[in-house]
C-alpha atoms as a PDB file:
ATOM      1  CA  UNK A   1     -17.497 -24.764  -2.485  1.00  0.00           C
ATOM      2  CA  UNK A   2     -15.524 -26.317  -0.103  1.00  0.00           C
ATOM      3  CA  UNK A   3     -11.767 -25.156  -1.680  1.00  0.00           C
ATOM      4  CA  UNK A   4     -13.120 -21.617  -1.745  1.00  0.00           C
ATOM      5  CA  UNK A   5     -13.942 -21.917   1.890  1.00  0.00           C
ATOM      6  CA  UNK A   6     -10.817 -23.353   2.773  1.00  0.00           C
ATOM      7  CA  UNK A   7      -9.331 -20.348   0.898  1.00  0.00           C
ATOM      8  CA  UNK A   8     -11.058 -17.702   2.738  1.00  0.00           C
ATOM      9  CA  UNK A   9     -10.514 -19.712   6.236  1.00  0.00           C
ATOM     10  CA  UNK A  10      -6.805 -19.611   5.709  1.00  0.00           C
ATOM     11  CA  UNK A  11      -6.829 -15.512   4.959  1.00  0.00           C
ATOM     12  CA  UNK A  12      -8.893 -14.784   7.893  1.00  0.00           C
ATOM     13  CA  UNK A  13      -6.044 -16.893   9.951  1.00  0.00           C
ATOM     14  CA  UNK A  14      -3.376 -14.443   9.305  1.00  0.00           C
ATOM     15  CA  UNK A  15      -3.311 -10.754  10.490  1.00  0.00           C
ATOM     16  CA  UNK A  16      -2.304  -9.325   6.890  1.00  0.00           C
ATOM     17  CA  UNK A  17      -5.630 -11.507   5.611  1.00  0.00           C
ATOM     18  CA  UNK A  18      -8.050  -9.762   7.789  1.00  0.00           C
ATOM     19  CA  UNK A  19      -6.685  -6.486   7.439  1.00  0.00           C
ATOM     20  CA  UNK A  20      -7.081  -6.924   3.596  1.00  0.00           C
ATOM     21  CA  UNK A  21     -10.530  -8.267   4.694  1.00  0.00           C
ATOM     22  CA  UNK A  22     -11.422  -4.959   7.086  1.00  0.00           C
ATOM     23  CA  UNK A  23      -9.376  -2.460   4.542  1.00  0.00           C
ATOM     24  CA  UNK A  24     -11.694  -3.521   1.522  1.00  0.00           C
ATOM     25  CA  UNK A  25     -14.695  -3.297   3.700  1.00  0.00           C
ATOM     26  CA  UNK A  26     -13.995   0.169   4.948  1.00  0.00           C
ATOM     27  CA  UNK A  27     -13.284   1.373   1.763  1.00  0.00           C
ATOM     28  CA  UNK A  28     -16.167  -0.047   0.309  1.00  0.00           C
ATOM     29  CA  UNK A  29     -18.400   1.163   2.963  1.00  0.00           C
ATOM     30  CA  UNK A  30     -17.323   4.499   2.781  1.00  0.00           C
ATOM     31  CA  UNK A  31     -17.597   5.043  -0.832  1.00  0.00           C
ATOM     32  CA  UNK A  32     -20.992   3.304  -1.061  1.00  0.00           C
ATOM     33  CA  UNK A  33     -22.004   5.735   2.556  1.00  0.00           C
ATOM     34  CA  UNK A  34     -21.120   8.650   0.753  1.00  0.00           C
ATOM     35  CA  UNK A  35     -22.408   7.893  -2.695  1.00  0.00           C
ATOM     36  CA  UNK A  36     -25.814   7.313  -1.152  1.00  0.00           C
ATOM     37  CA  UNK A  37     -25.702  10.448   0.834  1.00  0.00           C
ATOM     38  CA  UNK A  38     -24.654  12.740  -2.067  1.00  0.00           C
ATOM     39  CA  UNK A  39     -27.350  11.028  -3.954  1.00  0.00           C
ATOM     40  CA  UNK A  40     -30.161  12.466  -1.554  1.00  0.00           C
ATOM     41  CA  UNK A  41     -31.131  15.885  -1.795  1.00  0.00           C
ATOM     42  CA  UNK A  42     -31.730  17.556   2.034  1.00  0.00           C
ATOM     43  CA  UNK A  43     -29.485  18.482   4.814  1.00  0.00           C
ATOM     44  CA  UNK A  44     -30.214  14.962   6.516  1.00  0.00           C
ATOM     45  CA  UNK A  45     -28.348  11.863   5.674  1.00  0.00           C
ATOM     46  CA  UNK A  46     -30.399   8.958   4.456  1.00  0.00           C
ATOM     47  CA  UNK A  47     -30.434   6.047   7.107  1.00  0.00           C
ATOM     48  CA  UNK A  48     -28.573   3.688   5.159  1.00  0.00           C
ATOM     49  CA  UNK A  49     -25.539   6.863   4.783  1.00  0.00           C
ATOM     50  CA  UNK A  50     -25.513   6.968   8.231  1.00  0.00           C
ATOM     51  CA  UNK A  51     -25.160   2.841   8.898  1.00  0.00           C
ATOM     52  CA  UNK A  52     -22.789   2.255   6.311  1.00  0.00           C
ATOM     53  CA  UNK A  53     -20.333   5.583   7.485  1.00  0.00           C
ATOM     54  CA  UNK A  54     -20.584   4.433  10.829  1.00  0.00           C
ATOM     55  CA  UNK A  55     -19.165   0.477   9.978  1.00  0.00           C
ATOM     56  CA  UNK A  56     -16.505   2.601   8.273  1.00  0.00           C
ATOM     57  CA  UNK A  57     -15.582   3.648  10.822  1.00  0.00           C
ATOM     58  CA  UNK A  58     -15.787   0.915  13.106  1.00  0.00           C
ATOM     59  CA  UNK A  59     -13.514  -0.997  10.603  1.00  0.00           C
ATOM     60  CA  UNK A  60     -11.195   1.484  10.450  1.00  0.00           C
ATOM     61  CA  UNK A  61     -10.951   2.431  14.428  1.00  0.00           C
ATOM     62  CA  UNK A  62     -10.222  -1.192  14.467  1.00  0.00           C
ATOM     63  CA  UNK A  63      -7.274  -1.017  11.642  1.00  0.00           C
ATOM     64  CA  UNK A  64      -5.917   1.321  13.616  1.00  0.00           C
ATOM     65  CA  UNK A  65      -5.151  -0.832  16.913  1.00  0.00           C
ATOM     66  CA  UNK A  66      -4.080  -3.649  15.518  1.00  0.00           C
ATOM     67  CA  UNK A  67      -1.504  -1.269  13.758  1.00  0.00           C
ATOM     68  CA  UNK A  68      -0.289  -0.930  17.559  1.00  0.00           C
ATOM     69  CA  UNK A  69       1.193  -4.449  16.947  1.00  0.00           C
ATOM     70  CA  UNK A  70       3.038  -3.377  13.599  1.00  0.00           C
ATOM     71  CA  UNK A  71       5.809  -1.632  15.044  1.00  0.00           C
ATOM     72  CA  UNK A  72       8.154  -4.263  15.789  1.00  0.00           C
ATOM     73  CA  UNK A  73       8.034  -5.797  12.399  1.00  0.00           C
ATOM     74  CA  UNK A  74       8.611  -2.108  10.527  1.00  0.00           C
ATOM     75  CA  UNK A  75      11.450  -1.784  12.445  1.00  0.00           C
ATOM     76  CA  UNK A  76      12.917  -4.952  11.467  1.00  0.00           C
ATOM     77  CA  UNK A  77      12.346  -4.504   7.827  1.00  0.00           C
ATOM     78  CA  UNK A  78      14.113  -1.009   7.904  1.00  0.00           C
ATOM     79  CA  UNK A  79      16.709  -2.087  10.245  1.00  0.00           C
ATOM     80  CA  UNK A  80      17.014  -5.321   7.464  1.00  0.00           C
ATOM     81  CA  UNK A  81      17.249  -3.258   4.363  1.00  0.00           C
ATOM     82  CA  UNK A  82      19.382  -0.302   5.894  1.00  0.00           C
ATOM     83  CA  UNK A  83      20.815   2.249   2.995  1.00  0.00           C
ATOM     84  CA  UNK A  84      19.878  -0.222   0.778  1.00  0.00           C
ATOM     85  CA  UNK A  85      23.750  -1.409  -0.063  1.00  0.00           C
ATOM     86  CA  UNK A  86      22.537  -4.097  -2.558  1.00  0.00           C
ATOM     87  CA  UNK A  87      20.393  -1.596  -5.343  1.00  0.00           C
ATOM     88  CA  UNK A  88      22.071  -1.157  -8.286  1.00  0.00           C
ATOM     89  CA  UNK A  89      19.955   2.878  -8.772  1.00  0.00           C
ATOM     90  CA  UNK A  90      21.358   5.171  -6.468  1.00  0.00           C
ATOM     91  CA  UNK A  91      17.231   7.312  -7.228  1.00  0.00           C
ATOM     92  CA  UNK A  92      15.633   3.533  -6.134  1.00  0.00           C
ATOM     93  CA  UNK A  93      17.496   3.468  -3.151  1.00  0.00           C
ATOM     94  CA  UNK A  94      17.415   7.094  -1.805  1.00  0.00           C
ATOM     95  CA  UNK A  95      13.695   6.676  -2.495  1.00  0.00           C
ATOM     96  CA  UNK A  96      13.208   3.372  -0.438  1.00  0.00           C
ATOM     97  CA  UNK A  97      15.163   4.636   2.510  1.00  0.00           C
ATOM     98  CA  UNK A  98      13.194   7.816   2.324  1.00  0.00           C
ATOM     99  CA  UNK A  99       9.948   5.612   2.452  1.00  0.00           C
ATOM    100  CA  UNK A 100      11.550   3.881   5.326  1.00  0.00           C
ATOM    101  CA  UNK A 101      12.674   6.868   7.533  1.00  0.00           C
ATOM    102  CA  UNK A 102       8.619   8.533   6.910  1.00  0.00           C
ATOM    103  CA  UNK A 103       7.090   4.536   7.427  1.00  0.00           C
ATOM    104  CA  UNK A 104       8.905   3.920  10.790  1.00  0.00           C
ATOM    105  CA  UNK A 105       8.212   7.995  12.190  1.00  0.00           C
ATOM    106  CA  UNK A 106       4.322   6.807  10.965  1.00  0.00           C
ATOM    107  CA  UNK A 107       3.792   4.333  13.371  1.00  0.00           C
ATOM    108  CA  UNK A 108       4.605   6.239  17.013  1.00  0.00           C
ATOM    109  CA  UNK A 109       2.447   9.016  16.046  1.00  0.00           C
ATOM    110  CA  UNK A 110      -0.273   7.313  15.187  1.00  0.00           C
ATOM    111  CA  UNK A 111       0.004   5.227  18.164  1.00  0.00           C
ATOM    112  CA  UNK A 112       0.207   8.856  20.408  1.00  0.00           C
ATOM    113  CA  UNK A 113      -2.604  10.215  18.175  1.00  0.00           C
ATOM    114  CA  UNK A 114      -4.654   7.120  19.139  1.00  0.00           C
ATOM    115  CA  UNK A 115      -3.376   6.925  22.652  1.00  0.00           C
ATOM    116  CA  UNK A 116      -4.641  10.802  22.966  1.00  0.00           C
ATOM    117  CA  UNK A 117      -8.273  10.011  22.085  1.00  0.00           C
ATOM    118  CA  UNK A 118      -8.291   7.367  24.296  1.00  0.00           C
ATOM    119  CA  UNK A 119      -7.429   9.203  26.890  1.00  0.00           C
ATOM    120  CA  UNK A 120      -4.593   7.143  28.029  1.00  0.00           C
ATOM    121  CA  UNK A 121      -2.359  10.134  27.022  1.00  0.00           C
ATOM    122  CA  UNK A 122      -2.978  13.985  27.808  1.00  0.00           C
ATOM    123  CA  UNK A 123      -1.766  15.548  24.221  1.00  0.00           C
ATOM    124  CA  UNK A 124      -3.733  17.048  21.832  1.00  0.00           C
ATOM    125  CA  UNK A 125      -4.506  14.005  19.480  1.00  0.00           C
ATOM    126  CA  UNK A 126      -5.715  16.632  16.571  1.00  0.00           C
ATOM    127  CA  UNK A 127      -1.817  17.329  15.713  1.00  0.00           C
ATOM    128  CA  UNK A 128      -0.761  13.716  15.981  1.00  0.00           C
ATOM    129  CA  UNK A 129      -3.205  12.843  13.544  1.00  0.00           C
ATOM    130  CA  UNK A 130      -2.478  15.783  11.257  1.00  0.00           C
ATOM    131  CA  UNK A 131       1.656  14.551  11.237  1.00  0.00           C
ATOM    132  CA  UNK A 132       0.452  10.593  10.734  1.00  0.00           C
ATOM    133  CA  UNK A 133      -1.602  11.630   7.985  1.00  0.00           C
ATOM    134  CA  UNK A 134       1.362  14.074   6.286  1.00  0.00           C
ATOM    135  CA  UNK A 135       3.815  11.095   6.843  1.00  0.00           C
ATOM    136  CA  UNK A 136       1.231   8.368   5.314  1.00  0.00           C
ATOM    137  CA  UNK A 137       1.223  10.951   2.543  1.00  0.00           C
ATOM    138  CA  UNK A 138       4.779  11.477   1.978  1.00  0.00           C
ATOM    139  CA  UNK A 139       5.147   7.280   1.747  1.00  0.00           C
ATOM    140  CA  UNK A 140       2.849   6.807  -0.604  1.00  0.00           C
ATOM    141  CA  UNK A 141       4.150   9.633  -2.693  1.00  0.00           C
ATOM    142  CA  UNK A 142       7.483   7.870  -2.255  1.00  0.00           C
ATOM    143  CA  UNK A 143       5.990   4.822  -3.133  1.00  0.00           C
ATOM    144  CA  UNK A 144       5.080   6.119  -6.163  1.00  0.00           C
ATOM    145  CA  UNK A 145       8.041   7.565  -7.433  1.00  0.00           C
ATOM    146  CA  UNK A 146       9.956   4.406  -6.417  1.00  0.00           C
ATOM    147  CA  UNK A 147       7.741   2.551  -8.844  1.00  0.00           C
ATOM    148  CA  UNK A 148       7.706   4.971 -11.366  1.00  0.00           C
ATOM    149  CA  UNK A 149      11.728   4.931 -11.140  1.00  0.00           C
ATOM    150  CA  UNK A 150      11.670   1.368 -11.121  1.00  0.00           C
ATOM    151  CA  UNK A 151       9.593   1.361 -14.488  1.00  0.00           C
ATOM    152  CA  UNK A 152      11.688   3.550 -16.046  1.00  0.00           C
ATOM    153  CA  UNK A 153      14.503   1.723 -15.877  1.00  0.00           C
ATOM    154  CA  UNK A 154      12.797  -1.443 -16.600  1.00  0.00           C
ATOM    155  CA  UNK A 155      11.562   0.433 -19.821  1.00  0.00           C
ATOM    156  CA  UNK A 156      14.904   1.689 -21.255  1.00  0.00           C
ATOM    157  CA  UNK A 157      16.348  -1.956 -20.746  1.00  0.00           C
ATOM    158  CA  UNK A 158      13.692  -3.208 -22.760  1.00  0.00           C
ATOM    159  CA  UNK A 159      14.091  -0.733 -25.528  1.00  0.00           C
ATOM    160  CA  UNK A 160      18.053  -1.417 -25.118  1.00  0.00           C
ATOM    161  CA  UNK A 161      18.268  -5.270 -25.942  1.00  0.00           C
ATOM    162  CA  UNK A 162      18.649  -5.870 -29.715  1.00  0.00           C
ATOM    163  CA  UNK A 163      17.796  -9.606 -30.964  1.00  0.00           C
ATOM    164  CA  UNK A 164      15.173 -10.586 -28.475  1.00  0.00           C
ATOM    165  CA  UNK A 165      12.511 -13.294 -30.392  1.00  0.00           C
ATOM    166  CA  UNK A 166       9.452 -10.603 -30.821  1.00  0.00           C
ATOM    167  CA  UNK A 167       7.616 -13.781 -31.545  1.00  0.00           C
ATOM    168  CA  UNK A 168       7.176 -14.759 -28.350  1.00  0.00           C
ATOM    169  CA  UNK A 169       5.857 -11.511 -27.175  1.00  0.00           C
ATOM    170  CA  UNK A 170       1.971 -11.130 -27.305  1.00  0.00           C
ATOM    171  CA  UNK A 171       0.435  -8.679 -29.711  1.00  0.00           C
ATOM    172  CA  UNK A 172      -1.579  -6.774 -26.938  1.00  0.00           C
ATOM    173  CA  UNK A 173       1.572  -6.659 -24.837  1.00  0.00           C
ATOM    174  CA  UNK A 174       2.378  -2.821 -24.233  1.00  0.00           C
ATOM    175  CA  UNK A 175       4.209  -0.242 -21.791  1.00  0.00           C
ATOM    176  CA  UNK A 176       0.537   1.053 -20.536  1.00  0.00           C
ATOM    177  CA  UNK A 177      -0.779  -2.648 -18.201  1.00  0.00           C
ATOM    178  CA  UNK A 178       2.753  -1.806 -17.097  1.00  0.00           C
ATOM    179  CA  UNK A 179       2.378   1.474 -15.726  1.00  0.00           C
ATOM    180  CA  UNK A 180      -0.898   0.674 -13.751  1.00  0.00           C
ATOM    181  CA  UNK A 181      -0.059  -3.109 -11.493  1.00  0.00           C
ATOM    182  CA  UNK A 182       3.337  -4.115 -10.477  1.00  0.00           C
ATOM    183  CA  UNK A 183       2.290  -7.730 -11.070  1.00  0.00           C
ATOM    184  CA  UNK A 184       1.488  -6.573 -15.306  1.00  0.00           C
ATOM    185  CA  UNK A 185       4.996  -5.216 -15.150  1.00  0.00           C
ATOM    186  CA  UNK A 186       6.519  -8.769 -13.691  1.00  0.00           C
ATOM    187  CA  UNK A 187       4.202 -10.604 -16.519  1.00  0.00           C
ATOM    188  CA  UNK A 188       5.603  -7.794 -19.157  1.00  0.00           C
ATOM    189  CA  UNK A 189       9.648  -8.042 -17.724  1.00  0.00           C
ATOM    190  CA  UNK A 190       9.450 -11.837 -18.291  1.00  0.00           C
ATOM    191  CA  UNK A 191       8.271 -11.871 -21.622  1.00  0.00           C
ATOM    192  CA  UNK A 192      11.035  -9.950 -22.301  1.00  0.00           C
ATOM    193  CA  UNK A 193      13.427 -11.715 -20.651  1.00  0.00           C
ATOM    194  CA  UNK A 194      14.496  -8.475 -18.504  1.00  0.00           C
ATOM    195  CA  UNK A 195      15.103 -10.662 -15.807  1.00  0.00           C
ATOM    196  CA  UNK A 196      17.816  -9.388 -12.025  1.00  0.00           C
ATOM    197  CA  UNK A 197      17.804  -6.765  -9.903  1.00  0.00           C
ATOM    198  CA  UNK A 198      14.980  -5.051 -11.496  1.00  0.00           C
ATOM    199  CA  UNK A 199      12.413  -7.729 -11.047  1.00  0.00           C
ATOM    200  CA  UNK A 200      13.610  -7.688  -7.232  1.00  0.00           C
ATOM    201  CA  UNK A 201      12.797  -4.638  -6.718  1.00  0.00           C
ATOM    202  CA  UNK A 202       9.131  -4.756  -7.920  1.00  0.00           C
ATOM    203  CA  UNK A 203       8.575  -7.626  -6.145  1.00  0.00           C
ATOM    204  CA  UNK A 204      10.486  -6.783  -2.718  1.00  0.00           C
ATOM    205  CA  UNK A 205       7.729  -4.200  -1.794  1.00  0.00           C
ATOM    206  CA  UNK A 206       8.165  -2.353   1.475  1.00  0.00           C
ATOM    207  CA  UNK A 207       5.925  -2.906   4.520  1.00  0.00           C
ATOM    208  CA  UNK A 208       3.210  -0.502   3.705  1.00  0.00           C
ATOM    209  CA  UNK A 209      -0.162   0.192   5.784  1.00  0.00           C
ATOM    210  CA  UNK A 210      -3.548   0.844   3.381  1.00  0.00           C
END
């Protein structure tokens, strides 16, 4: 009981623990919000809907100023990876500086968009949020196709090497775990030895906002 505690003490102590914390909460209250309201027949939401929509809310209102503070440190990792002079795929690195540029133009807008409903800034904060949202979009779809690239290449070097022990490879060991957690395609690249610049570049994800 008490290592579990510990655990969970030491999460809630960092800022990336309780956002994980707050994210999954959100989430989780909005999905189970709107399951129960869809559930109900009538024009009213049920009670419950309307307590669990409104912590979603809460939780993510609050998300979003305490990304006020996450400025500084997605400017240093862009500034820190640059044009990406050290990736071997010229696709991986176009991609992550892509994912950069739409990650660091993210940040002020959202902080105008919030600043506008606020009221600490006169602007119309419908537009601001419109732009966050299409440049949260665009990074994820970045994101995605990084990965995907990523995969790819990880995939053809596996089906290049010749003489690796298949012995040591797991029977239930296949291409589709790979495709759907970075950390399945780590597990999968070491069993088969694909180990360099591919393995750094699943595992050197971008700053990224949920």
């Amino acid at each position: 009981m008490a290592a579990p505690l510990c655990g969970l003490v030491s999460a809630l102590e960092t800022c990336r623990g309780r956002d994980r914390l707050m994210r999954t909460l959100c989430y989780g209250c909005q999905l189970v919000g709107g399951a129960v309201a869809a559930a109900r027949q009538g024009p009213a939401e049920p009670p419950l809907a309307q307590s669990l929509l409104a912590a979603s809310a809460q939780l993510s209102q609050c998300r979003t100023v305490l990304r006020l503070f996450d400025g500084p440190a997605m400017l240093s990792h862009t500034r820190h990876y640059g044009l990406g002079p050290t990736e071997e795929d010229a696709v991986v690195r176009w991609l992550s500086v892509l994912g950069n540029v739409a990650d660091q133009l993210y940040y002020p807008c959202e902080h105008v968009a919030w600043a506008a409903d606020a009221g600490v800034l006169r602007a119309r904060s419908r537009r601001w949020w419109a732009l966050s949202t299409a440049l949260w979009g665009l990074s994820l779809l970045l994101g995605i196709l990084r990965s995907l690239r990523i995969l790819s290449r990880l995939r053809r070097r596996m089906r290049a090497r010749t003489g690796y022990d298949r012995s040591r490879l797991c029977p239930t060991v296949s291409l589709t775990p790979v495709l759907l957690s970075p950390e399945a395609a780590l597990n999968t690249a070491f069993q088969f030895g694909a180990r360099g610049s591919v393995i750094r570049q699943l595992s050197a994800s971008p700053h990224r906002r949920g």
